[in-house]
C-alpha atoms as a PDB file:
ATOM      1  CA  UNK A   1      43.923 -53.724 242.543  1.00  0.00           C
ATOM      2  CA  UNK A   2      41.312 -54.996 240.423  1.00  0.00           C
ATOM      3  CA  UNK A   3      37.773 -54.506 241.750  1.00  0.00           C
ATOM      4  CA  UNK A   4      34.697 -56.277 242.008  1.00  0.00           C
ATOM      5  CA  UNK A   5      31.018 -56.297 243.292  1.00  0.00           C
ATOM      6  CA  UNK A   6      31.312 -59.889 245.030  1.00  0.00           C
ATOM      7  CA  UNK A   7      34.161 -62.525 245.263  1.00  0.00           C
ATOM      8  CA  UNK A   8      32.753 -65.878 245.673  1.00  0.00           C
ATOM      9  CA  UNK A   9      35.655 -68.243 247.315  1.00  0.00           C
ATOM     10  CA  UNK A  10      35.452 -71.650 246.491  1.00  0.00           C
ATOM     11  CA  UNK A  11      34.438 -73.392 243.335  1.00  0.00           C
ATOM     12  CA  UNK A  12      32.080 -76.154 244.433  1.00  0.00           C
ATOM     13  CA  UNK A  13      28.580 -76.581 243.632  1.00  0.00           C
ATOM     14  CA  UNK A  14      27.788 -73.538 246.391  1.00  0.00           C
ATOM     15  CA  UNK A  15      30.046 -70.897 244.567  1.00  0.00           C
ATOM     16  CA  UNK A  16      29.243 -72.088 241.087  1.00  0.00           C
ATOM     17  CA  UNK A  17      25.124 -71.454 241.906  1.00  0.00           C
ATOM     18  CA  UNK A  18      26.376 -68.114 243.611  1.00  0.00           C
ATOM     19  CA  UNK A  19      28.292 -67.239 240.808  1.00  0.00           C
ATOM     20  CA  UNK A  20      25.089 -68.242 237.997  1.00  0.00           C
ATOM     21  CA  UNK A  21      22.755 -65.795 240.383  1.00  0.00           C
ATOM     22  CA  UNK A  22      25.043 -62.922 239.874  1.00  0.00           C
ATOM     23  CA  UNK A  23      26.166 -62.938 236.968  1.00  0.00           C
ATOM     24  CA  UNK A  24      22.633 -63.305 235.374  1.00  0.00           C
ATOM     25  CA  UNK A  25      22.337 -60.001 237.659  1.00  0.00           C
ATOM     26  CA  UNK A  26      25.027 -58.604 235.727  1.00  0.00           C
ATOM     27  CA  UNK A  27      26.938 -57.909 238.971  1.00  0.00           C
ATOM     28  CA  UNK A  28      30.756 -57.961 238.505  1.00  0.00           C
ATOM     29  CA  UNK A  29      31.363 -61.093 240.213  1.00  0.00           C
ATOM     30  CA  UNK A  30      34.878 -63.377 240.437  1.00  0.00           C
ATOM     31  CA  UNK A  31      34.672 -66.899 241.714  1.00  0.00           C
ATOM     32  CA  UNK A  32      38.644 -67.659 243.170  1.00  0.00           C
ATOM     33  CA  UNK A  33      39.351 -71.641 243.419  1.00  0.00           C
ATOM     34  CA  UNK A  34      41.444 -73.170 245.346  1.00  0.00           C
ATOM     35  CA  UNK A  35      42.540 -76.581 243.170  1.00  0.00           C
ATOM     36  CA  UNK A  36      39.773 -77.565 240.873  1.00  0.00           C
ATOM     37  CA  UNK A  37      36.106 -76.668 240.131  1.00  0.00           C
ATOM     38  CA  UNK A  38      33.547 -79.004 242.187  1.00  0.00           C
ATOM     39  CA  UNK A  39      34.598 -79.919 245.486  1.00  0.00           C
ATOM     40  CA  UNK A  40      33.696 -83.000 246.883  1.00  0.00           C
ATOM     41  CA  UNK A  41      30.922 -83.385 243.989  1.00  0.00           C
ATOM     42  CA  UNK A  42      33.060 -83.932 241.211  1.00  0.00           C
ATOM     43  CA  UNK A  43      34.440 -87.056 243.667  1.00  0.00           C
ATOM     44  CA  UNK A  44      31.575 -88.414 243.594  1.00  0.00           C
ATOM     45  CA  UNK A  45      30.964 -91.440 240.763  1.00  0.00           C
ATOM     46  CA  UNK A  46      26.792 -91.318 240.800  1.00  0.00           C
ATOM     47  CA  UNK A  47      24.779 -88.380 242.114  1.00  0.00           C
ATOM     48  CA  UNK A  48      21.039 -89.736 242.125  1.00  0.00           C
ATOM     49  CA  UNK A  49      19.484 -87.545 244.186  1.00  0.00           C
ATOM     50  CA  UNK A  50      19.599 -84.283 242.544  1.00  0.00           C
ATOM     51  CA  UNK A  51      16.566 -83.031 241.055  1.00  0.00           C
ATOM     52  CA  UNK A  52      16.064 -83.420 236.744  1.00  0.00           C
ATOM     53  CA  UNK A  53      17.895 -86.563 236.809  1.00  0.00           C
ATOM     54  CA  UNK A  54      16.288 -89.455 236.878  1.00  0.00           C
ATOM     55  CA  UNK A  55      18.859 -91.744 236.108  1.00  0.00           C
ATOM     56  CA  UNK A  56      21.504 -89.802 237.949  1.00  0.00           C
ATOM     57  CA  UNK A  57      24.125 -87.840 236.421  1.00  0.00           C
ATOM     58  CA  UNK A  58      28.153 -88.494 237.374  1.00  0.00           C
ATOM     59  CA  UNK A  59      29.939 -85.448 239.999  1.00  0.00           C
ATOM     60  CA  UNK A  60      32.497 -84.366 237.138  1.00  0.00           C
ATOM     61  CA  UNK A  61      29.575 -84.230 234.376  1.00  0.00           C
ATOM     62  CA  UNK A  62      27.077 -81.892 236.761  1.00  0.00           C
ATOM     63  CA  UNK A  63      30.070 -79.965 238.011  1.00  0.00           C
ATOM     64  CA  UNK A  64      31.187 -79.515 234.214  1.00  0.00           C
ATOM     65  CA  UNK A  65      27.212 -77.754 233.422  1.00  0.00           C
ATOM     66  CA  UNK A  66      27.436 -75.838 236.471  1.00  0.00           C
ATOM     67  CA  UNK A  67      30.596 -74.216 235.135  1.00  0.00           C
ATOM     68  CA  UNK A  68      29.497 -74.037 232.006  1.00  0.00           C
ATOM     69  CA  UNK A  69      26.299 -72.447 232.482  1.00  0.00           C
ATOM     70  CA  UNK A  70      27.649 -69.808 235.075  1.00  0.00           C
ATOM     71  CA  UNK A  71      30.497 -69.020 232.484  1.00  0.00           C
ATOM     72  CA  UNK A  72      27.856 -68.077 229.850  1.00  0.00           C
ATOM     73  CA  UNK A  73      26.033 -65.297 231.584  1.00  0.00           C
ATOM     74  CA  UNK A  74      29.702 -63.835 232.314  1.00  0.00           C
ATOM     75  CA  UNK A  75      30.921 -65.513 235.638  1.00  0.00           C
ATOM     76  CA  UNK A  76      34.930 -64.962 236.138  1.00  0.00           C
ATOM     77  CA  UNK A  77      37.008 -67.795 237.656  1.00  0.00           C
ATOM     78  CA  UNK A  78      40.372 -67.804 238.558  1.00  0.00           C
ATOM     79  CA  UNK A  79      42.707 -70.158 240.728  1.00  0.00           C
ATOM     80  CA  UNK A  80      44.656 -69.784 243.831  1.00  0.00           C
ATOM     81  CA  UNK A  81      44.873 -69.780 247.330  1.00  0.00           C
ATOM     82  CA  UNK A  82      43.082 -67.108 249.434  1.00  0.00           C
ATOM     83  CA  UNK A  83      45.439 -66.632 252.416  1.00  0.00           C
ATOM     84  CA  UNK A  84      43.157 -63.449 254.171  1.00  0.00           C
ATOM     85  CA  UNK A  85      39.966 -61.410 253.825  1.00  0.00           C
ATOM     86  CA  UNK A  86      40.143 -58.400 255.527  1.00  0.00           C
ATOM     87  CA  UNK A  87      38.170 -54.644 255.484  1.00  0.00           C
ATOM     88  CA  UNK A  88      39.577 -51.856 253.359  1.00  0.00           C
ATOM     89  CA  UNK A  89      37.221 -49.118 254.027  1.00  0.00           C
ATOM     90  CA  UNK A  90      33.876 -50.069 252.136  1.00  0.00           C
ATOM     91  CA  UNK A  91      35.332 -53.027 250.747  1.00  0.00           C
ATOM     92  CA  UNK A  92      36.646 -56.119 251.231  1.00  0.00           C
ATOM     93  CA  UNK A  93      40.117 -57.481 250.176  1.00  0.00           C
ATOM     94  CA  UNK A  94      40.598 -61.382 249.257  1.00  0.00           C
ATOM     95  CA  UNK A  95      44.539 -61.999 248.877  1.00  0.00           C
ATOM     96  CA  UNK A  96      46.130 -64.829 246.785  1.00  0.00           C
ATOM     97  CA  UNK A  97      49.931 -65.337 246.885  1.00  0.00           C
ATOM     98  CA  UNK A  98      49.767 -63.974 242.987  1.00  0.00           C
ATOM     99  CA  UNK A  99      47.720 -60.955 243.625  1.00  0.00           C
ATOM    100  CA  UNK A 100      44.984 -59.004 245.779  1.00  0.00           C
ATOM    101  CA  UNK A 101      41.614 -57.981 244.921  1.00  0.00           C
ATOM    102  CA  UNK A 102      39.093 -56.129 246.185  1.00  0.00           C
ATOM    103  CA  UNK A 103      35.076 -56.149 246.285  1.00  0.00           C
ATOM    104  CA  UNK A 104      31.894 -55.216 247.915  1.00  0.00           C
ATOM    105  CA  UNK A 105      31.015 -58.118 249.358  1.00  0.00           C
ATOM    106  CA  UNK A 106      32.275 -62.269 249.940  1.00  0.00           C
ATOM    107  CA  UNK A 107      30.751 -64.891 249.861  1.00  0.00           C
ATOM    108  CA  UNK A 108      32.421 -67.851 251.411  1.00  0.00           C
ATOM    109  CA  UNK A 109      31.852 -71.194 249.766  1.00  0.00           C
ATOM    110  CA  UNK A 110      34.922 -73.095 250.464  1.00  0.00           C
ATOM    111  CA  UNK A 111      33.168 -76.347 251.252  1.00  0.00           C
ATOM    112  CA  UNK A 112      34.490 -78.810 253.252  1.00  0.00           C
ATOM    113  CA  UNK A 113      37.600 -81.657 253.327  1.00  0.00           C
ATOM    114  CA  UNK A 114      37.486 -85.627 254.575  1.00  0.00           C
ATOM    115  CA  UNK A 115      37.783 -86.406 258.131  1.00  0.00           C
ATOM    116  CA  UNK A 116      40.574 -87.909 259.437  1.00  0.00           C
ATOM    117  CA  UNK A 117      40.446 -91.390 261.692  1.00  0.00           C
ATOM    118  CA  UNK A 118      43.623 -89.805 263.406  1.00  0.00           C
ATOM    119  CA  UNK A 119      44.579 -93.226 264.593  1.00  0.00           C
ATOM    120  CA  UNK A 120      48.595 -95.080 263.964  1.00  0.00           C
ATOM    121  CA  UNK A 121      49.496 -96.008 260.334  1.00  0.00           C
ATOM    122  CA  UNK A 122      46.707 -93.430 258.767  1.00  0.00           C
ATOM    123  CA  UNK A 123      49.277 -90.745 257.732  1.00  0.00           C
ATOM    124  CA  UNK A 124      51.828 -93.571 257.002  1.00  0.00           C
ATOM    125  CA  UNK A 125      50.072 -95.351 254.820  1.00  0.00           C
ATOM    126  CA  UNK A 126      48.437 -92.551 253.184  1.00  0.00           C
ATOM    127  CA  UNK A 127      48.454 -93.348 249.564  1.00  0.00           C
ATOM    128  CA  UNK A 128      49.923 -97.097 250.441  1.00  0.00           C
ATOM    129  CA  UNK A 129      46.321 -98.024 250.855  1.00  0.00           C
ATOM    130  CA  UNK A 130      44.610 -95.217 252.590  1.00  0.00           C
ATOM    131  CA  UNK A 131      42.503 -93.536 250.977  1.00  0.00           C
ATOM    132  CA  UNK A 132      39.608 -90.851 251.016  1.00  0.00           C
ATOM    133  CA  UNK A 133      38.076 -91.480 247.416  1.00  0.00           C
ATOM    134  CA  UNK A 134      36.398 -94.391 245.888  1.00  0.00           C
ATOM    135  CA  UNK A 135      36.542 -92.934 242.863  1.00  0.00           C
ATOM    136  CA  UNK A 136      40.136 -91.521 242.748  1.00  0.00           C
ATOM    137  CA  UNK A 137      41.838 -94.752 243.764  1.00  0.00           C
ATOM    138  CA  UNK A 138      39.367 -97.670 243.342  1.00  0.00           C
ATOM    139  CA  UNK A 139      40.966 -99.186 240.636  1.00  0.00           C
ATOM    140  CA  UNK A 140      44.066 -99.922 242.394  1.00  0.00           C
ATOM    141  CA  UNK A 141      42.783-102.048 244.638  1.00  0.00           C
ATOM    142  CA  UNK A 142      40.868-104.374 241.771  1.00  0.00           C
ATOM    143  CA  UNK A 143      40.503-108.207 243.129  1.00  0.00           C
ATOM    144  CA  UNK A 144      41.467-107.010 246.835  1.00  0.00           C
ATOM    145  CA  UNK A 145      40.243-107.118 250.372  1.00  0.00           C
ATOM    146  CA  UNK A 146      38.322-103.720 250.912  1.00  0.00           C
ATOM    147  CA  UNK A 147      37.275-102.072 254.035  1.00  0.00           C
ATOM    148  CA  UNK A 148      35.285 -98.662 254.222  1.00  0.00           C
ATOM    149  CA  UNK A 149      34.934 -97.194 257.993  1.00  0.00           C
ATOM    150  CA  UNK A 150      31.790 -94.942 258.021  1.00  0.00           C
ATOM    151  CA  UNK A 151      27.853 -95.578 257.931  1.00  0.00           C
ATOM    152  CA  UNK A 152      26.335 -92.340 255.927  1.00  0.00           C
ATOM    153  CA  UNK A 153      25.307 -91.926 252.211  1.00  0.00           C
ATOM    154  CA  UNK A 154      28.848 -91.444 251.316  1.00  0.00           C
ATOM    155  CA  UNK A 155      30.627 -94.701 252.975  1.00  0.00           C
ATOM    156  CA  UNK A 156      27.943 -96.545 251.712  1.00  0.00           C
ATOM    157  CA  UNK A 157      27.739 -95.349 248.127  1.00  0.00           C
ATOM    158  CA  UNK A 158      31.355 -95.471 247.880  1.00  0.00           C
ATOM    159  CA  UNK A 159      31.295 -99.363 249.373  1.00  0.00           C
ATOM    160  CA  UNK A 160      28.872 -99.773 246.710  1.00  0.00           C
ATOM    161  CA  UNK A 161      31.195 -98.518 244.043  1.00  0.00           C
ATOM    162  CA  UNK A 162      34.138-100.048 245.327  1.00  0.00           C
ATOM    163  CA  UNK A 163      32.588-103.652 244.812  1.00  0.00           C
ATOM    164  CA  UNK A 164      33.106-102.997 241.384  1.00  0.00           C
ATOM    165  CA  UNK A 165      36.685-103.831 241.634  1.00  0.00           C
ATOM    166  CA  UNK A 166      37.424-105.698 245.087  1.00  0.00           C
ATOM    167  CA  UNK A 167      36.920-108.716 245.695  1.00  0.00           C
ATOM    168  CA  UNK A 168      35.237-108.272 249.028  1.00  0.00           C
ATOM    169  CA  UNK A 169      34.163-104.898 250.663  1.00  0.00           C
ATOM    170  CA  UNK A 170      34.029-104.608 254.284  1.00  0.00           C
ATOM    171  CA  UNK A 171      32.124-101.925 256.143  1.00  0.00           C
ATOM    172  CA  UNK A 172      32.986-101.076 259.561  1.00  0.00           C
ATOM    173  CA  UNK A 173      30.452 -98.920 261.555  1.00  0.00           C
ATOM    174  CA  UNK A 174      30.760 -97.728 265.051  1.00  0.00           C
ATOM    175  CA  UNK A 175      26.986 -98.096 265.656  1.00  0.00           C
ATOM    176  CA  UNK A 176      24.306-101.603 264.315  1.00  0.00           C
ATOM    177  CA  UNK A 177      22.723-100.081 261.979  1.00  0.00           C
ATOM    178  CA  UNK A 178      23.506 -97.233 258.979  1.00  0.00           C
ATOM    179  CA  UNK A 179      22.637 -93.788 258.998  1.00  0.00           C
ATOM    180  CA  UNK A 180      22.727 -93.869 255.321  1.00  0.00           C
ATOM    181  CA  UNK A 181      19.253 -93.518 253.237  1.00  0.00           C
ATOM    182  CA  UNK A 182      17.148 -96.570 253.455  1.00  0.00           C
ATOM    183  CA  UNK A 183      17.421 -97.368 249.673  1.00  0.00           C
ATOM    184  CA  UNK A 184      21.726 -97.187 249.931  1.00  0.00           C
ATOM    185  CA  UNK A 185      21.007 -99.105 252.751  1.00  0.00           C
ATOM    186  CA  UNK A 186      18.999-101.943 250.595  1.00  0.00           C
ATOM    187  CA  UNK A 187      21.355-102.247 247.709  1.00  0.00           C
ATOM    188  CA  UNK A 188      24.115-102.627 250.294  1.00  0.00           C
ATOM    189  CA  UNK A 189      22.549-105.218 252.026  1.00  0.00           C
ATOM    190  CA  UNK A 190      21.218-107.049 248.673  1.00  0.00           C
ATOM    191  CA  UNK A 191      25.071-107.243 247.748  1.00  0.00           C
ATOM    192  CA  UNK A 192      26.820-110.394 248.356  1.00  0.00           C
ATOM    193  CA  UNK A 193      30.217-108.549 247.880  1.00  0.00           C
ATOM    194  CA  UNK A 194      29.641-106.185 251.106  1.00  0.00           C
ATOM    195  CA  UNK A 195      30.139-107.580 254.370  1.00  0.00           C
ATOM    196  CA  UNK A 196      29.346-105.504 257.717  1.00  0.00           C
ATOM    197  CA  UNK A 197      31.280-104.949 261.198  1.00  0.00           C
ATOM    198  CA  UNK A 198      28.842-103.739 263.614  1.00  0.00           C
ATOM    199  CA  UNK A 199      29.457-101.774 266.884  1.00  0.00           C
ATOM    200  CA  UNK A 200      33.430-101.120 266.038  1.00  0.00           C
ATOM    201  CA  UNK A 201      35.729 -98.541 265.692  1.00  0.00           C
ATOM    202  CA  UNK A 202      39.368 -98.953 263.981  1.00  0.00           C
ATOM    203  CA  UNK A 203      42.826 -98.557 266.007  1.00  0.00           C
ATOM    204  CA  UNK A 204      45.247 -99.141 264.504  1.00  0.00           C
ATOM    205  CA  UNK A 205      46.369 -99.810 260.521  1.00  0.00           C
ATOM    206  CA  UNK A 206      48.818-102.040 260.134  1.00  0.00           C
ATOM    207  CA  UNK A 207      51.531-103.156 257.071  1.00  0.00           C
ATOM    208  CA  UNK A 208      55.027-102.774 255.730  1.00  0.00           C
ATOM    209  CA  UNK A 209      55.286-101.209 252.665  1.00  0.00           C
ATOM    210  CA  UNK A 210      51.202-101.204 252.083  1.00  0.00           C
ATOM    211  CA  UNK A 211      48.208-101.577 253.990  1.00  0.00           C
ATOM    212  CA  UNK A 212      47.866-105.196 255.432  1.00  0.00           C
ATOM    213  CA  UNK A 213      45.396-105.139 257.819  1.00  0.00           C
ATOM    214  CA  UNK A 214      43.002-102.834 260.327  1.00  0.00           C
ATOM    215  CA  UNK A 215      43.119-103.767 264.212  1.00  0.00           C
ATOM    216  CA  UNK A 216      39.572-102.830 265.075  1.00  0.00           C
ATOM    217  CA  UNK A 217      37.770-102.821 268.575  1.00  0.00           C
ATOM    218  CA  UNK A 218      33.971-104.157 269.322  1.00  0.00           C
ATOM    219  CA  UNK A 219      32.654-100.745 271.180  1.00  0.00           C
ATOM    220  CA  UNK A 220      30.447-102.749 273.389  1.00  0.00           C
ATOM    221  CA  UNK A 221      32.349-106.210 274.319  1.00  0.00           C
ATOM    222  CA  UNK A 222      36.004-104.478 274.277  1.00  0.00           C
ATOM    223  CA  UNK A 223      37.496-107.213 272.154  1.00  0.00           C
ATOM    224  CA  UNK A 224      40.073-106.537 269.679  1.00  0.00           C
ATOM    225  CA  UNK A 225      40.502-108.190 266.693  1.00  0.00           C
ATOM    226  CA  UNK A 226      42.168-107.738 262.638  1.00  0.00           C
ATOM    227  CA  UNK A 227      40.592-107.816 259.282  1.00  0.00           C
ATOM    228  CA  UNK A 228      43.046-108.504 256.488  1.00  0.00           C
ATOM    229  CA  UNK A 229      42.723-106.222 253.865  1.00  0.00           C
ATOM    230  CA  UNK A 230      44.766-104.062 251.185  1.00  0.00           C
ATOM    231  CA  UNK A 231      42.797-101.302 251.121  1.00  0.00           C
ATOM    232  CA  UNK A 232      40.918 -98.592 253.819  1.00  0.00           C
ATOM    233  CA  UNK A 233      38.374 -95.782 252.561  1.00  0.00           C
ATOM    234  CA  UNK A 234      37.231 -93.423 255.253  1.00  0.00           C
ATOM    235  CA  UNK A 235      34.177 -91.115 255.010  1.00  0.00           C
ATOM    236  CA  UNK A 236      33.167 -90.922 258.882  1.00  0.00           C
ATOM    237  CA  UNK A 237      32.930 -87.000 257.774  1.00  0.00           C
ATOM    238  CA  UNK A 238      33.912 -83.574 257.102  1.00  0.00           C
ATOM    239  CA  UNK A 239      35.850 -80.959 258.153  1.00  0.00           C
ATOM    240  CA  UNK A 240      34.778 -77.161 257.182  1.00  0.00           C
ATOM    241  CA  UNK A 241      37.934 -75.193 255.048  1.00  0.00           C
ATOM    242  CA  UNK A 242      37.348 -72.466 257.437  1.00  0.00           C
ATOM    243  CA  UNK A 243      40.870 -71.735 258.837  1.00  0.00           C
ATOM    244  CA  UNK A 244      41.878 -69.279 256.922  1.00  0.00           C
ATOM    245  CA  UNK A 245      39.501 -66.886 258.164  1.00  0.00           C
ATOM    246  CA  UNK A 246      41.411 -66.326 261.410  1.00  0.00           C
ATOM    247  CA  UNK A 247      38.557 -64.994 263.590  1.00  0.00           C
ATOM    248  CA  UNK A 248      36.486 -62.967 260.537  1.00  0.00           C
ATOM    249  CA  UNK A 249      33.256 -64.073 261.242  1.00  0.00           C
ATOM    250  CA  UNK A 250      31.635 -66.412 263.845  1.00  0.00           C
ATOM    251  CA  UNK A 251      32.450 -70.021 263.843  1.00  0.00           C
ATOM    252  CA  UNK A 252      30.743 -72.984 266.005  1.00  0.00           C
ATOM    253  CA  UNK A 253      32.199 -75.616 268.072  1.00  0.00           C
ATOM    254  CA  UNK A 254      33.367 -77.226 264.822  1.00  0.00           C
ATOM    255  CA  UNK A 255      34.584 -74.578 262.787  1.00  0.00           C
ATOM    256  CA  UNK A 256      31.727 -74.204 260.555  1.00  0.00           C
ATOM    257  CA  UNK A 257      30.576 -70.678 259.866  1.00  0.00           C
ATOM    258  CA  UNK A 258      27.116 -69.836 261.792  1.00  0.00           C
ATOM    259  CA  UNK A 259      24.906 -67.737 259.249  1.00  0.00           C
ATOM    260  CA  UNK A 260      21.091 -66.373 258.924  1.00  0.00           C
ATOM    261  CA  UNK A 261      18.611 -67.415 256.881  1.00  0.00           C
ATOM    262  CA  UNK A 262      19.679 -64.981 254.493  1.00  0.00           C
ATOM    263  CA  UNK A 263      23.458 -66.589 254.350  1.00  0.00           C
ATOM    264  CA  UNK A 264      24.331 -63.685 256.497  1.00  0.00           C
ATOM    265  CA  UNK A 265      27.678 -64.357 258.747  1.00  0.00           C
ATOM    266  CA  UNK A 266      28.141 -62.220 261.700  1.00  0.00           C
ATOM    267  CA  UNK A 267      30.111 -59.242 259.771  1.00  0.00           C
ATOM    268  CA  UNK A 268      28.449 -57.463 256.757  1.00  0.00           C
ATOM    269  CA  UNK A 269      28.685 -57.660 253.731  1.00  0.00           C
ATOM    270  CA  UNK A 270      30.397 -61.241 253.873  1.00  0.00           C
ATOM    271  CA  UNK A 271      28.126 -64.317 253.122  1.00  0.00           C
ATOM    272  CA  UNK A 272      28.372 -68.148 252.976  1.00  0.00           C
ATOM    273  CA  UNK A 273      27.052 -71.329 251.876  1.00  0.00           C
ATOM    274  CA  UNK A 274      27.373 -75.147 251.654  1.00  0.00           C
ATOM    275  CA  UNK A 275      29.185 -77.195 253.196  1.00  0.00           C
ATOM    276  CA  UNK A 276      31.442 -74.508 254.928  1.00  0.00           C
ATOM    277  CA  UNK A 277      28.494 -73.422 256.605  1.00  0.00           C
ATOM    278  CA  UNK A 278      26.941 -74.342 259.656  1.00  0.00           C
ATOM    279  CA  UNK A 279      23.110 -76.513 258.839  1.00  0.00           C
ATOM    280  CA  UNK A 280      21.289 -79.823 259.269  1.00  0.00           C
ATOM    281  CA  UNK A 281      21.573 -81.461 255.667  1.00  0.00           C
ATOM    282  CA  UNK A 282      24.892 -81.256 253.314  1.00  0.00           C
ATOM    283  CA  UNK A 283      23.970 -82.134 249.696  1.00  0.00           C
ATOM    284  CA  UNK A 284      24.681 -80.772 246.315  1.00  0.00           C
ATOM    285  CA  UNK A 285      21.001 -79.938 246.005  1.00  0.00           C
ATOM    286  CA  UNK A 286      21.448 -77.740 249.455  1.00  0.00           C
ATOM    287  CA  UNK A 287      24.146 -76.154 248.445  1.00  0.00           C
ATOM    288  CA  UNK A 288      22.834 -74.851 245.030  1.00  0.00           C
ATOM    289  CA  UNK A 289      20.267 -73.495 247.219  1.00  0.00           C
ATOM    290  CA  UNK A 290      22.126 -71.605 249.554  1.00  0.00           C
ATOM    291  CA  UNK A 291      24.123 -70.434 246.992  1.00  0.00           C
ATOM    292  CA  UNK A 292      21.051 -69.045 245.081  1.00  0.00           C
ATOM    293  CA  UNK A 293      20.528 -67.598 248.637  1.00  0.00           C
ATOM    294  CA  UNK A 294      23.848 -66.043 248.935  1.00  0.00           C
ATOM    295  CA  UNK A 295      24.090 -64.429 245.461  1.00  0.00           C
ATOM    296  CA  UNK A 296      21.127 -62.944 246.267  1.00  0.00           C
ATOM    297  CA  UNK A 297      21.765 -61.518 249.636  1.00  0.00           C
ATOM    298  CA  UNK A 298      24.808 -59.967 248.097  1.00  0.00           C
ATOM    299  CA  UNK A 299      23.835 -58.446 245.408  1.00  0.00           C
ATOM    300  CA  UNK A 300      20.953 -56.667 247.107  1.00  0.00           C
ATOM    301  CA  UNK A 301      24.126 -55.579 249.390  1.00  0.00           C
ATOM    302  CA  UNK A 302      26.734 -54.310 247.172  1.00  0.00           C
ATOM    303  CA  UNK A 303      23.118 -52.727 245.265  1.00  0.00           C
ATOM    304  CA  UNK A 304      22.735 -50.516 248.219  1.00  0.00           C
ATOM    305  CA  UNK A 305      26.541 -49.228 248.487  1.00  0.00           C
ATOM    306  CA  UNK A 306      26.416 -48.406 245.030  1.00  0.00           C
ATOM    307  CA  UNK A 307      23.235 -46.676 245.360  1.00  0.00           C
ATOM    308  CA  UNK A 308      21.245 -48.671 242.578  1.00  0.00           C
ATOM    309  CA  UNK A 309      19.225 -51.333 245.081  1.00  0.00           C
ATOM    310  CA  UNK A 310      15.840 -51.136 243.063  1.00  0.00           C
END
């Protein structure tokens, strides 16, 4: 079994930062991804708000220099699905379906996935029209009716980018006003392509063979009503890629893992950061830092069973 000082599961902007900390410590460190380096950064078409770029730099392209500059001070990274973690005397043991291997100390950085609307016609029309990614599958839906459900910095950057192609874009928010940053909020508003549904909540999506139309519900009158459109982007969230840790470590209501400061979970020698994680603000910039944070924490850890913590 091949043996390490720290795994690092999950390849998003968390695990790639955790990953650049330790190997510049020269600890023997493998990162083990899932699908694809990034997470829900490299989905992203503009990131603006991460420090050094002033005139923003595109998910893939900062995703790409986090790999790259992790890989050059020595950083591992293979692919697959970790199915368990579990305690083999002083280590720990992360199993693929290819192969197990064993280490120190884990850091979770698994990140998080899209919420569902869990309401008729989402799963059917997945794909037909429903959508979780403005960037994946905007094109498709060039000269169409557009509506995005959601009123954070993701539904309304993504409504933003998705007025590049549709013909209208219309935003449907449970609440009468955004929760998105004020300046999203002004370009939205500026943009004569972006219409707003205040106070409403979809029920129901509705079509044959594609998306037709959303039957929506004012939260405050009661009425019901349908917007014709051919396309439906949700961000009204995330859910943490937690379940396949089966009761390791401490979880809140949610499923997101409850840590220290330190990115400490409640069994030692295992870790976490980002978006998997339980805290108040989920950004790229946040994530880097826990995973600065994480790295850290474990290397001082796995320092101290080997008997070389300075």
């Amino acid at each position: 079994m091949d043996q390490y000082d720290v795994i690092i599961i999950g390849g998003g902007p968390a695990g790639l930062a955790c990953g650049l900390y330790l190997a510049r410590a020269r600890m023997k460190t493998l990162l083990i991804e899932e699908v694809g380096l990034g997470g829900q950064a490299v989905l992203t078409d503009e990131i603006e708000n991460y420090p050094g770029f002033p005139s923003g730099i595109k998910g893939n392209e900062l995703t790409e220099k986090l790999k790259e500059q992790a890989e050059k001070f020595g950083l591992v990274i293979d692919y697959g699905k970790v199915k368990e973690i579990k305690k083999n005397l002083k280590s720990w043991e992360a199993a693929t379906n290819q192969k197990k291997r064993e280490a120190l100390s884990v850091i979770i950085a698994t990140g998080a996935k899209p919420k569902k609307l869990d309401i008729p016609g989402e799963d059917e029309f997945r794909g037909k029209g429903v959508s979780y990614c403005a960037t994946c599958d905007g094109a498709f839906f060039r000269d169409k009716d557009i509506v995005v459900v959601g009123g954070g910095d993701t539904a309304v950057e993504e409504a933003l980018f998705l007025t590049r192609f549709g013909k209208k874009v219309i935003l449907i928010h449970r609440r009468n006003r955004l929760r998105a940053a004020k300046v999203l909020q002004e370009r939205a508003q500026a943009n004569d392509k972006i219409e707003f549904v205040w106070d409403s909540i979809p029920l129901q999506i509705l079509g044959n063979q594609q998306v037709e139309a959303v039957k929506i519900k004012n939260v405050k009158t009661g009425k019901e009503s349908e917007i014709s459109c051919q396309g439906i982007f949700v961000f009204v969230g995330l859910i943490p890629n937690t379940d396949f840790l089966g009761g390791l470590v401490e979880l809140d209501e949610r499923g997101y893992v409850i840590t220290d400061d330190e990115m400490k979970t409640s069994r030692e020698g295992v870790f976490a950061c980002g978006d998997c994680r339980k805290k108040l603000l989920r950004q790229v910039v946040t994530a880097c830092g826990d995973g600065a944070v994480a790295a850290f924490s474990s290397q001082k850890y796995a320092e101290e069973l080997k008997g070389t913590a300075y």
